[in-house]
Protein backbone atom coordinates (compact mmCIF):
# COMPACT_ATOMS: atom_id res chain seq x y z
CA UNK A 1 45.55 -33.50 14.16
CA UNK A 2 46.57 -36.01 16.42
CA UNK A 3 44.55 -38.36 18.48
CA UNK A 4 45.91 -36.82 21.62
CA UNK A 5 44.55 -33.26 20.62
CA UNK A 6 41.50 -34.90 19.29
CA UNK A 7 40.86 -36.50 22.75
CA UNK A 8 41.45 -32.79 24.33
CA UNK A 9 39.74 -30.79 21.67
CA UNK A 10 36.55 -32.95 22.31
CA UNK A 11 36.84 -32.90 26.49
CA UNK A 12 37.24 -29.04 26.12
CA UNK A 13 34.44 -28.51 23.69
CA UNK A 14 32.11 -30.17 25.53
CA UNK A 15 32.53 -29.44 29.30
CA UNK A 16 32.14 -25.68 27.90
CA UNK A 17 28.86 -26.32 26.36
CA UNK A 18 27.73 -28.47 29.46
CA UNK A 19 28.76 -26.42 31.97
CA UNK A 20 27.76 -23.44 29.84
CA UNK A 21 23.76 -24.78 29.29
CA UNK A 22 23.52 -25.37 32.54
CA UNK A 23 24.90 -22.19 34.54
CA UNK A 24 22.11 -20.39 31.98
CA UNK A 25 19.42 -22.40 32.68
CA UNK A 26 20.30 -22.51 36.74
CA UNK A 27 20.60 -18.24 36.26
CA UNK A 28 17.85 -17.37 34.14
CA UNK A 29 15.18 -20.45 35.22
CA UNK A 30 13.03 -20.74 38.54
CA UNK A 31 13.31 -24.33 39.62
CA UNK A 32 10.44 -26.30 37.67
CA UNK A 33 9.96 -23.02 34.94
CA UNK A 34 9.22 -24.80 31.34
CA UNK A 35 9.49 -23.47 27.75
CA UNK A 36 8.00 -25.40 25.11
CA UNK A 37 10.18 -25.10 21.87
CA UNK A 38 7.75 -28.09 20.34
CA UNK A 39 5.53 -29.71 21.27
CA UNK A 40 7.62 -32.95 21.12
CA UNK A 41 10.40 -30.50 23.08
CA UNK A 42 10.92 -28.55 26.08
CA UNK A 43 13.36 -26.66 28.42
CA UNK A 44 12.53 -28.18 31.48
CA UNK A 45 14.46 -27.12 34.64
CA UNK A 46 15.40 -29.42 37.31
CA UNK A 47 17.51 -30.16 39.68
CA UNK A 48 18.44 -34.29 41.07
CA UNK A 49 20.53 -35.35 43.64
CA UNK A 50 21.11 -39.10 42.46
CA UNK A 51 21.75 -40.76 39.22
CA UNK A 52 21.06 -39.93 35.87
CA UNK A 53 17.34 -39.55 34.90
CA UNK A 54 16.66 -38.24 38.40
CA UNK A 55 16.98 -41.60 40.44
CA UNK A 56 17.91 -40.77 44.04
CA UNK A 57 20.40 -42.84 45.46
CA UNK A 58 20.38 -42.93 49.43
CA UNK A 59 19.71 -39.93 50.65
CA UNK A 60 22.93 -37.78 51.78
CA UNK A 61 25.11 -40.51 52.31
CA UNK A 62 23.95 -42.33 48.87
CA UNK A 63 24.79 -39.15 47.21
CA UNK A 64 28.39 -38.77 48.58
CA UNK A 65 28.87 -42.37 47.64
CA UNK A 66 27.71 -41.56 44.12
CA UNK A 67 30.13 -38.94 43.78
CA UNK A 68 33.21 -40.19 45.26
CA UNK A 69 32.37 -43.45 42.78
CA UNK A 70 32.48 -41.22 39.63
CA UNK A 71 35.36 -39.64 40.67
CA UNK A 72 37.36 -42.83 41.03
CA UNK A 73 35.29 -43.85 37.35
CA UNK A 74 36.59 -40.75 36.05
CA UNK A 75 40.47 -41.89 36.70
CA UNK A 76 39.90 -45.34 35.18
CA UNK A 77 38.69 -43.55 32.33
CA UNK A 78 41.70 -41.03 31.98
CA UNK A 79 43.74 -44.13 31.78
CA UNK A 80 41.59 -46.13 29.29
CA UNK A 81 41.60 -43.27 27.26
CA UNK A 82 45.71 -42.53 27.64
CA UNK A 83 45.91 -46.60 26.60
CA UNK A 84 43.69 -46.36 23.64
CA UNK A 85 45.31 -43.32 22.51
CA UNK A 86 48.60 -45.63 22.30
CA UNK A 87 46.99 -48.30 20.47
CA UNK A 88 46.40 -45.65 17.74
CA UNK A 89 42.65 -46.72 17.08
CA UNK A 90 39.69 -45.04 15.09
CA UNK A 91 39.39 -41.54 15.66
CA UNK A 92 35.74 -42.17 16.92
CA UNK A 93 36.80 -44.58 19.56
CA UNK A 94 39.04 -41.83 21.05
CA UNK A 95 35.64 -39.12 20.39
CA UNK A 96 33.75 -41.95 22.19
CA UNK A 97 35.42 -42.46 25.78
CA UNK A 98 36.72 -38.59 25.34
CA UNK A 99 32.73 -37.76 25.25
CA UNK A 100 32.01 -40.20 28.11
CA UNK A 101 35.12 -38.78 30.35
CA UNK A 102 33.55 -34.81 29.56
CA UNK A 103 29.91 -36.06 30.82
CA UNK A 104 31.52 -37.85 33.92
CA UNK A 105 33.40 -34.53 34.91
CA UNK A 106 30.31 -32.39 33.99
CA UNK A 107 27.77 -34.22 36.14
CA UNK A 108 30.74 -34.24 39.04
CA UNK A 109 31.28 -30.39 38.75
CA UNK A 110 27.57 -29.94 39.58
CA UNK A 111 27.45 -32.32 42.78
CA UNK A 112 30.50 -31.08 44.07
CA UNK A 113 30.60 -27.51 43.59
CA UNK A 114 26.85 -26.27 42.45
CA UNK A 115 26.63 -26.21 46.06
CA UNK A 116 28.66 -23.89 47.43
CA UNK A 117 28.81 -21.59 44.36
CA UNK A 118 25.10 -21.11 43.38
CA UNK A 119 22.72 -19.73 45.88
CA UNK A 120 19.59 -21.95 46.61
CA UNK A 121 16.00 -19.62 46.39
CA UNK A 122 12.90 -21.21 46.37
CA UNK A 123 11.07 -19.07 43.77
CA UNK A 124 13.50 -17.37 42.08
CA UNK A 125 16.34 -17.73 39.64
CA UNK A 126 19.92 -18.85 41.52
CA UNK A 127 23.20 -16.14 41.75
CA UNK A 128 26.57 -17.39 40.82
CA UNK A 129 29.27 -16.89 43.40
CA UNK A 130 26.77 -15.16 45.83
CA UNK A 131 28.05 -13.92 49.11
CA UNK A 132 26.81 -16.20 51.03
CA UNK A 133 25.08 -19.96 51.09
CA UNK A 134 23.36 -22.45 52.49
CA UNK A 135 24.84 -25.36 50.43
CA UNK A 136 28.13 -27.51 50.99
CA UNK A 137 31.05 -29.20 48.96
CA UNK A 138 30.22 -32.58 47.40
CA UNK A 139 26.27 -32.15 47.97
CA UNK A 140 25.40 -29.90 44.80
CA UNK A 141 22.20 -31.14 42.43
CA UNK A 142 22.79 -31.48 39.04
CA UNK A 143 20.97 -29.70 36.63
CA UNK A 144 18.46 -31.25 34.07
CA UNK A 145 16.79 -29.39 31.49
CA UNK A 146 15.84 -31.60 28.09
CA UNK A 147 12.93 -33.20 28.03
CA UNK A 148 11.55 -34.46 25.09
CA UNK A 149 7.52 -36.30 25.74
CA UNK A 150 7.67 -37.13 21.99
CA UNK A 151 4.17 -39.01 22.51
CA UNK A 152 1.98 -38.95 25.48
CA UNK A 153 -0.92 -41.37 25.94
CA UNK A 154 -2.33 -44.16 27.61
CA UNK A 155 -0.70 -47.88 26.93
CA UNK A 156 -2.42 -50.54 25.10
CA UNK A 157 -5.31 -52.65 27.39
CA UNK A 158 -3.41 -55.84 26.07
CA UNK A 159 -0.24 -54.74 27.87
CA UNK A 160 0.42 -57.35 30.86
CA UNK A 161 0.29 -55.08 34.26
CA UNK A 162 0.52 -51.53 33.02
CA UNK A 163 -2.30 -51.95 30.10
CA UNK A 164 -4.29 -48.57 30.06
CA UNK A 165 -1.90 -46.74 32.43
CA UNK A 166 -1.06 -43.43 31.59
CA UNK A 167 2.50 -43.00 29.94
CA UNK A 168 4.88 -40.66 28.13
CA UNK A 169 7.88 -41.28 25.89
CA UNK A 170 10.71 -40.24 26.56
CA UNK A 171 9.57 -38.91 30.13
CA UNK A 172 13.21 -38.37 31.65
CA UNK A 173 14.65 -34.97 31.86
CA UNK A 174 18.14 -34.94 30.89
CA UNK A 175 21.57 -32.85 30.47
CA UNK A 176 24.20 -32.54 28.29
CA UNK A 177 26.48 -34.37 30.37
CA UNK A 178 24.31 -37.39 29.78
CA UNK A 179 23.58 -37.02 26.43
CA UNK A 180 27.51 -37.16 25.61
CA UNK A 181 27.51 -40.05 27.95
CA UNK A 182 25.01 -41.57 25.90
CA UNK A 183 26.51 -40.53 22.21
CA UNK A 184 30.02 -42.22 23.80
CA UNK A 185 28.06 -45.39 24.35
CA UNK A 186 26.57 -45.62 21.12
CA UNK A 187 29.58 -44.65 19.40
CA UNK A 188 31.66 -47.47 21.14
CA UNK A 189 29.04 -50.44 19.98
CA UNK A 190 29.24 -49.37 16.50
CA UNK A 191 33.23 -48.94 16.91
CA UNK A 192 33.77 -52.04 19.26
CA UNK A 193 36.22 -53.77 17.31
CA UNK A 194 38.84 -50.88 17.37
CA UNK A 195 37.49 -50.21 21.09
CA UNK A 196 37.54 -53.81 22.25
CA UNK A 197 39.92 -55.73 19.84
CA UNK A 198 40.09 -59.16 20.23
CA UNK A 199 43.59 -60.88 22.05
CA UNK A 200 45.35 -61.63 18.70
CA UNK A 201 44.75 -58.13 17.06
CA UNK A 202 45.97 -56.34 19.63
CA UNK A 203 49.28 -58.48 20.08
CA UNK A 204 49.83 -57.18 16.26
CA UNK A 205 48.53 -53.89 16.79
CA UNK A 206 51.56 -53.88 19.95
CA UNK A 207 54.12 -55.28 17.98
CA UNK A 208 53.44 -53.12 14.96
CA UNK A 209 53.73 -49.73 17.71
CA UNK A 210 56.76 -51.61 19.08
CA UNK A 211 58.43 -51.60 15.92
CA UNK A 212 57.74 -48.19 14.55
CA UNK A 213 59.44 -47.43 18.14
């Protein structure tokens, strides 16, 4: 398979299971419902208007902001991606920022368009493509719903400034948008010298593509 269907194989794979997890969760879950698969993990829904792990960002304008941003992110990344493609690196490299781009798109699908095609109840489970709505273009929330409080306790009294405070690990609620964000990430340290070759390598790496040409 080539690298170019590799990169498109990946992006298409997972923006269907994002977008898929989350449409099911925002249908079939009332805003803050939880079901404990573990103990040490839950389907937790909620909903965030800012960054990832629920920061907020500014308020209404912040938002916007945020979204226009990881729109124009989103472009830098199509053309990373195109160049690395070219440079015929690791397949994992081109899994990497192909895993990255899907969880940029998939958290910009929600704040753009959860708005205007998901109704908004307070105590009951949204509608797709309801008839009418209350929400507008660009000011969707995206949708969280893994949370894993793998240990919950209270921190050691030796701690400087938090000792004995009450604390839980890992407390952020997450998607899978962010988790192939975060896979991406980790993929790209461990692959860094395909991803990020150093000046001289990729002169040869150029001249060996120029000649094959």
């Amino acid at each position: 398979m080539s690298k170019k269907n590799i990169a498109i194989l990946t992006i298409i794979i997972a923006l269907i299971l994002d977008q898929v997890i989350k449409i099911y969760v925002k249908t079939h879950f009332v805003l803050g419902e939880e079901v404990v698969v573990f103990d040490w993990f839950r389907i937790h829904f909620t909903e965030n208007n800012g960054m990832a792990m629920g920061i907020e960002f500014g308020g209404n304008a912040g938002k916007l902001f945020l979204t226009l941003f990881r729109i124009v992110a989103v472009i830098a990344i199509v053309y990373w991606l195109a160049g690395t493609i070219k440079r015929k690196v690791h397949n994992a490299v081109i899994i990497a920022i192909s895993l990255i781009f899907s969880g940029a798109v998939g958290n910009i699908i929600d704040s753009v368009f959860y708005g205007v095609i998901f109704n908004h109840p307070a105590h009951s489970v949204a509608t797709i493509f309801p008839e009418t709505t209350t929400g507008k273009l660009f000011f969707g929330k995206v949708v969280d719903m893994f949370y894993f409080p793998i240990w919950s306790g209270n921190l050691p009294n030796w701690i400087p400034f938090v000792g004995g405070d009450p604390f839980t690990f890992f407390q952020y609620i997450f998607n899978p948008a962010d988790s192939f964000i975060s896979i991406g990430v980790v993929l790209l340290f461990f692959f860094s010298n395909q991803a990020f070759p150093k000046e001289e390598k990729k002169k040869e790496q150029e001249t060996a593509i120029s000649e094959e040409v």
